[in-house]
N, C-alpha and C. Protein backbone atom coordinates (compact mmCIF):
# COMPACT_ATOMS: atom_id res chain seq x y z
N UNK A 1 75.26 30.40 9.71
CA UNK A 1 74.65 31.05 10.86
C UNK A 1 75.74 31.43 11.85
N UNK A 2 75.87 32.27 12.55
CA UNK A 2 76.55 33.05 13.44
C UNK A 2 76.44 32.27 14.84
N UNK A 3 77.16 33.07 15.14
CA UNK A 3 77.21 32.50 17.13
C UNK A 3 75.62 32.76 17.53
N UNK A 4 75.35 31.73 18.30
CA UNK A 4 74.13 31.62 19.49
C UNK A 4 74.16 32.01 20.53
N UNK A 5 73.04 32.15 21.43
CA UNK A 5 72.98 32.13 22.60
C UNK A 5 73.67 30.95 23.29
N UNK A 6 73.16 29.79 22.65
CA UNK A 6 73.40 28.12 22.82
C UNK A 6 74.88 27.79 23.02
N UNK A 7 75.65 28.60 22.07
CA UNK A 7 77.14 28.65 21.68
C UNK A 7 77.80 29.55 23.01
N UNK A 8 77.56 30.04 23.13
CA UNK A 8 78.06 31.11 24.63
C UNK A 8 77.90 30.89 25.96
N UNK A 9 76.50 30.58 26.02
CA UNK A 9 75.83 30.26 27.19
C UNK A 9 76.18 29.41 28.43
N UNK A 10 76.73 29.47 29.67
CA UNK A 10 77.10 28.98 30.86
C UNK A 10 75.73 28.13 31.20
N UNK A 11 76.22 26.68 31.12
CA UNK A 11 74.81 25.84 31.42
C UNK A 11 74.94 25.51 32.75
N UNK A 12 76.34 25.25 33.61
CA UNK A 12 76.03 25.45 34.39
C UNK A 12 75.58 26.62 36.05
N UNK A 13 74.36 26.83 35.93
CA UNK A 13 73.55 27.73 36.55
C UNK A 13 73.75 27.93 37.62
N UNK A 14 74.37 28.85 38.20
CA UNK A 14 73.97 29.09 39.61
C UNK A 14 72.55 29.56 40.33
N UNK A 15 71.78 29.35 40.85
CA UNK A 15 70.19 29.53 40.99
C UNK A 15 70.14 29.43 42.42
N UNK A 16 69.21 30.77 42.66
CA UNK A 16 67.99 30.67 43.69
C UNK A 16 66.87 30.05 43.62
N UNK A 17 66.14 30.00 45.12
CA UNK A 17 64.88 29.32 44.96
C UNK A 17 64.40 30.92 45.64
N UNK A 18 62.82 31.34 45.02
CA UNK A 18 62.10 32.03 46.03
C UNK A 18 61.92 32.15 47.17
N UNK A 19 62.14 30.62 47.95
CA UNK A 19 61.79 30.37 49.65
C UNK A 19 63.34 30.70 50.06
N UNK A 20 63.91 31.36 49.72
CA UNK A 20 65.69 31.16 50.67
C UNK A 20 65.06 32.33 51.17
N UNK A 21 66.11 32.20 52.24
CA UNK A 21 65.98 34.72 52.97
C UNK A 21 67.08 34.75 52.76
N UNK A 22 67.20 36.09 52.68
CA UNK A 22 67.85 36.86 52.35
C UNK A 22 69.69 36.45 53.10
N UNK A 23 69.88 35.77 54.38
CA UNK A 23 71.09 35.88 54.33
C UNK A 23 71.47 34.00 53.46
N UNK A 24 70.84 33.32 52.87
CA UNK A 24 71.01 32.07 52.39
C UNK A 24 71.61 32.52 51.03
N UNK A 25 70.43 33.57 50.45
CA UNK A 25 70.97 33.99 49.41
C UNK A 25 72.10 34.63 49.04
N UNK A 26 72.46 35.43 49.99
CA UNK A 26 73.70 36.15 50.42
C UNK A 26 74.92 35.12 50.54
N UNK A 27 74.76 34.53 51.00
CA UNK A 27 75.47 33.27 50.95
C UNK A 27 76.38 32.81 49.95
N UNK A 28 75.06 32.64 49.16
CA UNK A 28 75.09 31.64 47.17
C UNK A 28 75.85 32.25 46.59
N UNK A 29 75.64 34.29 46.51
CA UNK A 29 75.83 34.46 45.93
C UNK A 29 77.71 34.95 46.73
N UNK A 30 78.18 34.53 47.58
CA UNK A 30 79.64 35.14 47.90
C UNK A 30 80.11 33.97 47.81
N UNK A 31 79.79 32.45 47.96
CA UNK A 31 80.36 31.43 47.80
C UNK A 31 81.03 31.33 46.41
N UNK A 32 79.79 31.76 45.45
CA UNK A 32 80.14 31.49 44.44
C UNK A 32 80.52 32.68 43.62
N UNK A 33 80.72 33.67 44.25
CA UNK A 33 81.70 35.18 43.49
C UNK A 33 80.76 35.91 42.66
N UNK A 34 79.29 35.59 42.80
CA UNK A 34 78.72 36.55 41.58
C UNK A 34 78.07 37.55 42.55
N UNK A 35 77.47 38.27 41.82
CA UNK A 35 76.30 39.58 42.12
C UNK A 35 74.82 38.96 42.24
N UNK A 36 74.80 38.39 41.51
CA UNK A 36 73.04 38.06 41.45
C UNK A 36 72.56 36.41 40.64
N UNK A 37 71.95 36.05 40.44
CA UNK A 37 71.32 35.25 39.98
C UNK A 37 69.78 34.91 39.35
N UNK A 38 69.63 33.90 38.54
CA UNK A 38 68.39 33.66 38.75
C UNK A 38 67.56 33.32 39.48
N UNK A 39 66.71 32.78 40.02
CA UNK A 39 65.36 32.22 40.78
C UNK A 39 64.41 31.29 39.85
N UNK A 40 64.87 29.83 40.71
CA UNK A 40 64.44 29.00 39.31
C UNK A 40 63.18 28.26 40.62
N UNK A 41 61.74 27.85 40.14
CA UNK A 41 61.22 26.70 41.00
C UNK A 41 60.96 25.97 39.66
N UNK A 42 61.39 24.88 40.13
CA UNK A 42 61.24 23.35 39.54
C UNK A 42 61.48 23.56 38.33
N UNK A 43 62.72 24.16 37.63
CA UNK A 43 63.36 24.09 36.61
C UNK A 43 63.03 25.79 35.64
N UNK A 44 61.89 26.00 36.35
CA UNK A 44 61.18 27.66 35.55
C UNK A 44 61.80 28.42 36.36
N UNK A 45 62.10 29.17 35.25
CA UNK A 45 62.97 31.03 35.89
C UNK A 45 61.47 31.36 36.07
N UNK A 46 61.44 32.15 37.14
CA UNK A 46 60.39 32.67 37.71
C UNK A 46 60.75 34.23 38.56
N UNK A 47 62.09 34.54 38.16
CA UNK A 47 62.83 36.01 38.30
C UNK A 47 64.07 35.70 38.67
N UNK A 48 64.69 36.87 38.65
CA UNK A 48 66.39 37.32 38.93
C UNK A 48 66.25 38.12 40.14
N UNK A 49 67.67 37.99 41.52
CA UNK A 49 67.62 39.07 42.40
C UNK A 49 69.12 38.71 41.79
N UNK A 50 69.60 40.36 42.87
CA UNK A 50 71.15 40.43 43.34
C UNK A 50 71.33 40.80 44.01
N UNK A 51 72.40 40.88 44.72
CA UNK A 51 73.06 41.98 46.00
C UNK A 51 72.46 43.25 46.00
N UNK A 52 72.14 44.28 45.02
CA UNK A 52 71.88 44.85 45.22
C UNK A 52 70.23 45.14 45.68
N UNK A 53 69.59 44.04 45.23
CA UNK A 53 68.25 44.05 45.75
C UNK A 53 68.28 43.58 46.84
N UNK A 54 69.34 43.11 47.93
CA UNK A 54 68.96 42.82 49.37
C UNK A 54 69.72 44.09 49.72
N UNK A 55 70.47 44.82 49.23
CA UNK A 55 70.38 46.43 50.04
C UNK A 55 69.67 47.41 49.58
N UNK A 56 69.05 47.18 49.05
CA UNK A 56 67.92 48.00 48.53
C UNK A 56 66.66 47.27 49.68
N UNK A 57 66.23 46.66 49.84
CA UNK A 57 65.33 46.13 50.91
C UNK A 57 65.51 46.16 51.82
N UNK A 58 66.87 45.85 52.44
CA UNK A 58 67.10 46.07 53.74
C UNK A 58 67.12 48.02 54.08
N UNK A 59 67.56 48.71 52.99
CA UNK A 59 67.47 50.10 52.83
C UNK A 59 66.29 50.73 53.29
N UNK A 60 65.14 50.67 52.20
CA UNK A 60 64.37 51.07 52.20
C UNK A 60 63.40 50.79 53.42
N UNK A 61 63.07 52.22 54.29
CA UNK A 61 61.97 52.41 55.41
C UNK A 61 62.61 52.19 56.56
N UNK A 62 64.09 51.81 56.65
CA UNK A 62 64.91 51.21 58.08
C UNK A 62 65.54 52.24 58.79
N UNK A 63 64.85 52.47 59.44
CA UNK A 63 65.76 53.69 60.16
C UNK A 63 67.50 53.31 60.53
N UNK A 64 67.74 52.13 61.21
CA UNK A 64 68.87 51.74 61.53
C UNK A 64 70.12 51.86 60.54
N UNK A 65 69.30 50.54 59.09
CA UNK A 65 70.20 51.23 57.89
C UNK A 65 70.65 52.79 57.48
N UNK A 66 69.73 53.65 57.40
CA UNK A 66 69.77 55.37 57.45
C UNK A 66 70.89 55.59 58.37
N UNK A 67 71.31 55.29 59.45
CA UNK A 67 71.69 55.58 60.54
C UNK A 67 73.50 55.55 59.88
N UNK A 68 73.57 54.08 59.09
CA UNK A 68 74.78 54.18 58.62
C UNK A 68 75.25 54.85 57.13
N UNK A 69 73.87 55.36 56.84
CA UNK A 69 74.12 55.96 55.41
C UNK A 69 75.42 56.31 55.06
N UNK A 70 76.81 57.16 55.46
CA UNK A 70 77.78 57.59 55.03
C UNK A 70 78.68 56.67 54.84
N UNK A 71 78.45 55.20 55.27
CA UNK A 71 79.08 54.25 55.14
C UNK A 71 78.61 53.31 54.16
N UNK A 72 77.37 53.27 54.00
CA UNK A 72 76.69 52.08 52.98
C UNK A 72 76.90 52.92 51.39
N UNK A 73 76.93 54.24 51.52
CA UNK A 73 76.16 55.28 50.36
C UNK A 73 77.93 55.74 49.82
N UNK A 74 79.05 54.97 50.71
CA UNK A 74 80.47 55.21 49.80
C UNK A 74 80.75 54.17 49.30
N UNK A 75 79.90 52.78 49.46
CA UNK A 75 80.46 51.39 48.43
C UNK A 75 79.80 51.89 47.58
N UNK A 76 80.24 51.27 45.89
CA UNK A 76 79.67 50.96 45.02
C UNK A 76 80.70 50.35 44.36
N UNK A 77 80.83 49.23 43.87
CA UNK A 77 79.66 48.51 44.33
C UNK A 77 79.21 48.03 45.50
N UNK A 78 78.59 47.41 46.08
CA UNK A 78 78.62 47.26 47.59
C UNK A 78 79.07 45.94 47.72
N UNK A 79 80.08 45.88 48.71
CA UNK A 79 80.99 44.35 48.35
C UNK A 79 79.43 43.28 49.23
N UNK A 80 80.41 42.34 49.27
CA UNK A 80 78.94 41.14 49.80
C UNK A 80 79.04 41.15 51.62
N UNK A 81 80.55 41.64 51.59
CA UNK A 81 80.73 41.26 53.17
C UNK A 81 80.17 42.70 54.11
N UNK A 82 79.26 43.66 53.39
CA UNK A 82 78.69 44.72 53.65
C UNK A 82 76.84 44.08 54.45
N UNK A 83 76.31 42.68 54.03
CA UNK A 83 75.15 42.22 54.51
C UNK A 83 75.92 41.82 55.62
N UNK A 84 76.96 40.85 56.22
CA UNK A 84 77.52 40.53 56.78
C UNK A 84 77.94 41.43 58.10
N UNK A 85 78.06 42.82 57.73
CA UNK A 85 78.07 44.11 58.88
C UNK A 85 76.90 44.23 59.41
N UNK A 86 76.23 44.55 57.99
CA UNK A 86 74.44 45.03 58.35
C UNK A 86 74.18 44.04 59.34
N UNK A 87 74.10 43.24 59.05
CA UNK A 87 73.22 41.94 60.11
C UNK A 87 73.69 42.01 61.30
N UNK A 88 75.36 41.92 61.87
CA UNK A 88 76.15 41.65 62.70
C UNK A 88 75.68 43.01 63.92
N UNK A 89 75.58 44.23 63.01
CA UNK A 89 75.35 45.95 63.47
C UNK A 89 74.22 45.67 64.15
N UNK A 90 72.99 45.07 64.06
CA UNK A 90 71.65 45.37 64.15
C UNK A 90 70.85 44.02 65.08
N UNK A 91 70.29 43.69 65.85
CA UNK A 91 69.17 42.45 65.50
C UNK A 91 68.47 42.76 64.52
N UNK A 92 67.59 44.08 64.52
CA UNK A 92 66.50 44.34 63.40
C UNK A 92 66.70 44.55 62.09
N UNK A 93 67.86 44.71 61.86
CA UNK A 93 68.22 44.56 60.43
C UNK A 93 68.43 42.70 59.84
N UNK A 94 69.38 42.31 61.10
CA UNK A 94 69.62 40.81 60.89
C UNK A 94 68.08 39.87 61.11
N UNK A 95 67.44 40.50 61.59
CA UNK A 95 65.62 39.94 61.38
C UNK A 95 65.21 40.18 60.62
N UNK A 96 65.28 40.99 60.27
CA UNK A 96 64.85 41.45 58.39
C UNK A 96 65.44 40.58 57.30
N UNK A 97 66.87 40.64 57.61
CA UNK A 97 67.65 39.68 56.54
C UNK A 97 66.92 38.23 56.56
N UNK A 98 66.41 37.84 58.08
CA UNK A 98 65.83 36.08 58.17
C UNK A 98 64.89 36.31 57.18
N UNK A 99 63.81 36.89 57.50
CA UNK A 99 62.83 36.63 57.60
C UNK A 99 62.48 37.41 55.82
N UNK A 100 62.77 38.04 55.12
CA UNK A 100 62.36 38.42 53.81
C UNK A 100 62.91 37.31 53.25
N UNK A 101 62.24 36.61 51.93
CA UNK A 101 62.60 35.82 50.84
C UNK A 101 62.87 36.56 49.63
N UNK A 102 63.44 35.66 49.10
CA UNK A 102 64.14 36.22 47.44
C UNK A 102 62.51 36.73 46.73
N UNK A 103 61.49 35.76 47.16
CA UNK A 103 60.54 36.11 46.23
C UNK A 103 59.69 37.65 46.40
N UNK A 104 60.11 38.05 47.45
CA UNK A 104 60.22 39.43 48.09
C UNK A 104 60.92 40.63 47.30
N UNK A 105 61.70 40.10 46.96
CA UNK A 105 62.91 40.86 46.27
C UNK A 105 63.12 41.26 45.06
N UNK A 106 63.18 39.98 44.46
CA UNK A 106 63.63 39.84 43.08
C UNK A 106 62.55 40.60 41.95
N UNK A 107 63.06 40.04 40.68
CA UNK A 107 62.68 41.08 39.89
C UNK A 107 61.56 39.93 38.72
N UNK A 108 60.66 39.82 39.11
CA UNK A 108 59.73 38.61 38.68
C UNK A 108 59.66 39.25 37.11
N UNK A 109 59.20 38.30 36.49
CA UNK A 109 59.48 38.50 34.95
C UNK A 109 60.26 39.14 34.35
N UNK A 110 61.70 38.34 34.38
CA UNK A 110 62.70 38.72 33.69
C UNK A 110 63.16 38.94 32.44
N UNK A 111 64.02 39.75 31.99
CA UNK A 111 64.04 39.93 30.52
C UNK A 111 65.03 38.67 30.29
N UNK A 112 64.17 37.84 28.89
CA UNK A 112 65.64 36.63 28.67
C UNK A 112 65.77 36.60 27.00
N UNK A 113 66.70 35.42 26.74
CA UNK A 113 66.50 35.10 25.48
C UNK A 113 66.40 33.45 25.43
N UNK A 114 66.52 32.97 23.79
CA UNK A 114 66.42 31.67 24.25
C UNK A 114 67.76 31.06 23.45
N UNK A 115 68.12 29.94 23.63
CA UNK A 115 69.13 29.01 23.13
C UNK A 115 69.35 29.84 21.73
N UNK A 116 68.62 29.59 20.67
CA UNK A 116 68.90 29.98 19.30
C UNK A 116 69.33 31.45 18.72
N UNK A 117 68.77 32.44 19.85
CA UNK A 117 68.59 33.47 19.59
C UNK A 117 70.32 34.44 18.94
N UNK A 118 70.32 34.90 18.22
CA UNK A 118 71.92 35.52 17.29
C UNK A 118 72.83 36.33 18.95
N UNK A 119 73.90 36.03 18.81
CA UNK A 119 74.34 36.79 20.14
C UNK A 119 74.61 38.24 19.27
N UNK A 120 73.98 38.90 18.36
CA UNK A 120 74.42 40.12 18.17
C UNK A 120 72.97 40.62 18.82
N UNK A 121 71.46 39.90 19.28
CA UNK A 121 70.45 40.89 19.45
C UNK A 121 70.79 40.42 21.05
N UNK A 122 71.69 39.20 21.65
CA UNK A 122 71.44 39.37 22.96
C UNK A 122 72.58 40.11 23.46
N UNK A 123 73.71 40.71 22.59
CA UNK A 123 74.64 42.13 23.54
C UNK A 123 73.72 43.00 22.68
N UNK A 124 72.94 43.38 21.82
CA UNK A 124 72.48 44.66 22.02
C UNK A 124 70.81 44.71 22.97
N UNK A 125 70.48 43.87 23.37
CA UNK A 125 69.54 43.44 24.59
C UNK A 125 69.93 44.06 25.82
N UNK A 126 71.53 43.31 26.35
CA UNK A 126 72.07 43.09 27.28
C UNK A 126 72.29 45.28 27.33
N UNK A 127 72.90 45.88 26.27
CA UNK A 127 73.38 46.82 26.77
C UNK A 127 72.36 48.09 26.40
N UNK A 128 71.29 47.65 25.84
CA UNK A 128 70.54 48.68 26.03
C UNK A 128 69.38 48.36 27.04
N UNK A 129 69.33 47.57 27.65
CA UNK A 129 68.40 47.48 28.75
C UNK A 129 69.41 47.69 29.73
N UNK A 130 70.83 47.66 29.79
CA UNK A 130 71.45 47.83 30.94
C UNK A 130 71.59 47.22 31.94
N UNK A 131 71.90 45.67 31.80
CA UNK A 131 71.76 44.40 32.40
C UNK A 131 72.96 43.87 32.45
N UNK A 132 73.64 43.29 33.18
CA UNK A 132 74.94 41.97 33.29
C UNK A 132 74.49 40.84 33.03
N UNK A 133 73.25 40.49 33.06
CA UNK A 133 73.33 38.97 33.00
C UNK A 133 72.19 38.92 32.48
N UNK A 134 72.13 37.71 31.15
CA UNK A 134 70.56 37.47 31.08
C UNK A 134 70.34 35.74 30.73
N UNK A 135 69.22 35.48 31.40
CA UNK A 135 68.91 34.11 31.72
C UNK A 135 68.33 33.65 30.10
N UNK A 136 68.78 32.00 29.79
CA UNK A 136 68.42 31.55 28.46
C UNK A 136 67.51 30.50 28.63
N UNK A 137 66.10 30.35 28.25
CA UNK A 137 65.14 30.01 28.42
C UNK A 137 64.81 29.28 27.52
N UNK A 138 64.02 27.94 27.69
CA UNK A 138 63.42 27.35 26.30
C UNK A 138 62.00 27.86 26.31
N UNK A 139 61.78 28.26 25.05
CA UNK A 139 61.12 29.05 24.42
C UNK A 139 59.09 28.13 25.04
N UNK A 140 59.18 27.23 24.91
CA UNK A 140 58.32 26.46 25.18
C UNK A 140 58.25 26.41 26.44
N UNK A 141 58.99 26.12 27.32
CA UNK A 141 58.22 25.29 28.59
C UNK A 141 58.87 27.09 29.47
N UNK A 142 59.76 27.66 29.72
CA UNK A 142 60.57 28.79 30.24
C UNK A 142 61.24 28.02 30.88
N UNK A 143 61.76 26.77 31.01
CA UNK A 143 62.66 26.26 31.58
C UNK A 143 64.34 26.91 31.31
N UNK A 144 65.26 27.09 32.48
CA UNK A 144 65.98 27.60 32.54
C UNK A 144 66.85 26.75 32.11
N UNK A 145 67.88 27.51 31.00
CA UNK A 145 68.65 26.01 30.14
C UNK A 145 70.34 26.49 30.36
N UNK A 146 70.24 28.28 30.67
CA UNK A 146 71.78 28.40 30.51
C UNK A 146 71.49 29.96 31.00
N UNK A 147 72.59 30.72 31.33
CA UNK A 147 72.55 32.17 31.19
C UNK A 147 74.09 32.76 30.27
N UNK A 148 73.94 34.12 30.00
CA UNK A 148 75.26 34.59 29.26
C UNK A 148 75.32 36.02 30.27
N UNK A 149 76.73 36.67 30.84
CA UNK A 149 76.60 37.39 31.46
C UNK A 149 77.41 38.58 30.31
N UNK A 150 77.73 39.67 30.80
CA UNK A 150 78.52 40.72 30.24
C UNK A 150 79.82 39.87 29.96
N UNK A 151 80.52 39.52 31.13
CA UNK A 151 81.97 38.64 30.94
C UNK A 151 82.10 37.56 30.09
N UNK A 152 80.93 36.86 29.86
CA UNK A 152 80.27 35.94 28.69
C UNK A 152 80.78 36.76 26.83
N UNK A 153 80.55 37.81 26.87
CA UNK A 153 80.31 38.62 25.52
C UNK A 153 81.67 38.63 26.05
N UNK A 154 82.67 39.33 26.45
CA UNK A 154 83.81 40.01 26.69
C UNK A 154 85.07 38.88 26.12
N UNK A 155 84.89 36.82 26.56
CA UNK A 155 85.33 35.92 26.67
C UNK A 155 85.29 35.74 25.16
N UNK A 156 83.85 36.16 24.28
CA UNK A 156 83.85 35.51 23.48
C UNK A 156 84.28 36.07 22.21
N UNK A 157 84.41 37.87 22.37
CA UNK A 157 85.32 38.64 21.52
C UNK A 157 86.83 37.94 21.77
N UNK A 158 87.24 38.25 23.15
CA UNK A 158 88.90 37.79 23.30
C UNK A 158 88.65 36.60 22.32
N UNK A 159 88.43 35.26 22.50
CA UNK A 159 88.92 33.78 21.85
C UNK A 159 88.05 34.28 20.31
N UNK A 160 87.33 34.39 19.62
CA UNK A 160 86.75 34.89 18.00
C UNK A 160 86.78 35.86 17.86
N UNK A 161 87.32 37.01 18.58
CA UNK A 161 87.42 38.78 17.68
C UNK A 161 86.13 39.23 17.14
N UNK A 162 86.41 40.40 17.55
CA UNK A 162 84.95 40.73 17.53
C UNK A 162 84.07 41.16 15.91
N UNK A 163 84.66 40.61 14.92
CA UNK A 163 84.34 40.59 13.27
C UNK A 163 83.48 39.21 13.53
N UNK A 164 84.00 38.12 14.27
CA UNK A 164 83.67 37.26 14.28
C UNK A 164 82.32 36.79 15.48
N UNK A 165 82.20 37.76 16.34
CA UNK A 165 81.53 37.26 16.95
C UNK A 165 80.13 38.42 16.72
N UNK A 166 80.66 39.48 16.07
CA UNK A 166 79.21 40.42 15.90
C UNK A 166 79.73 40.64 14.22
């Protein structure tokens, strides 16, 4: 049998809860250098946000955000210390940031795989749905057991070559 999900997979998780707002989450995710994460309550993935779904929310209907469009609309990606302006620029944007939760945000029923699953159907998962990261689930309970990101697949060609790993 070939490489796993199980075999690849980063167990330890970086995770949201639904109840954080938006600048807690913002937070998690610059402390710890990623883009996005899961959203786990009491061990169940229960969705994925990222950075880009708190500028996409804070975006959408805000006049204030609009206001800086020529500045928000030349990142891409949009670094993290860009919520950090928004909030600082605004009260009403930085009230927005309190007061929305991840469960607001995020992207509830996520696409995953589970522990066993061949890592040749979770990079062709990963790149035809057009995803960086996907959360690894036990099949039974959806408890969140591990995730594999793009840099995950990339790590695991470099150290087994890629004959060996697809």
């Amino acid at each position: 049998m070939g490489i796993t999900a199980a075999d690849l997979m980063t167990k330890q998780v970086i995770k949201l809860t639904p109840e954080m707002n938006l600048v807690e989450m913002d937070t998690v995710l610059m402390k710890r250098g990623v883009s996005g994460a899961p959203v786990v309550e009491r061990q169940r993935l229960v969705g994925v946000a990222s950075q880009v779904d708190i500028i996409r929310a804070v975006w959408q209907g805000h006049h204030e955000a609009h206001q800086h469009a020529p500045y928000y609309s030349s990142l891409y990606p949009i670094p993290l210390s860009a919520i950090e302006y928004m909030s600082k620029d605004s009260p009403t944007l930085s009230n927005l940031l309190v007061e929305q939760k991840v469960r607001d945000i995020m992207t509830s029923d996520p696409l995953v795989a589970h522990p066993d699953d061949p890592i040749e159907s979770i990079a062709e998962r990963m790149v035809g749905d057009q995803i960086h990261r996907l959360p690894i689930v036990e099949p039974d309970t959806g408890d969140l057991v591990g995730i594999i990101s793009s840099l995950d697949l990339v790590r695991a060609i470099s150290i087994h070559g890629l004959a060996e790993v697809f």
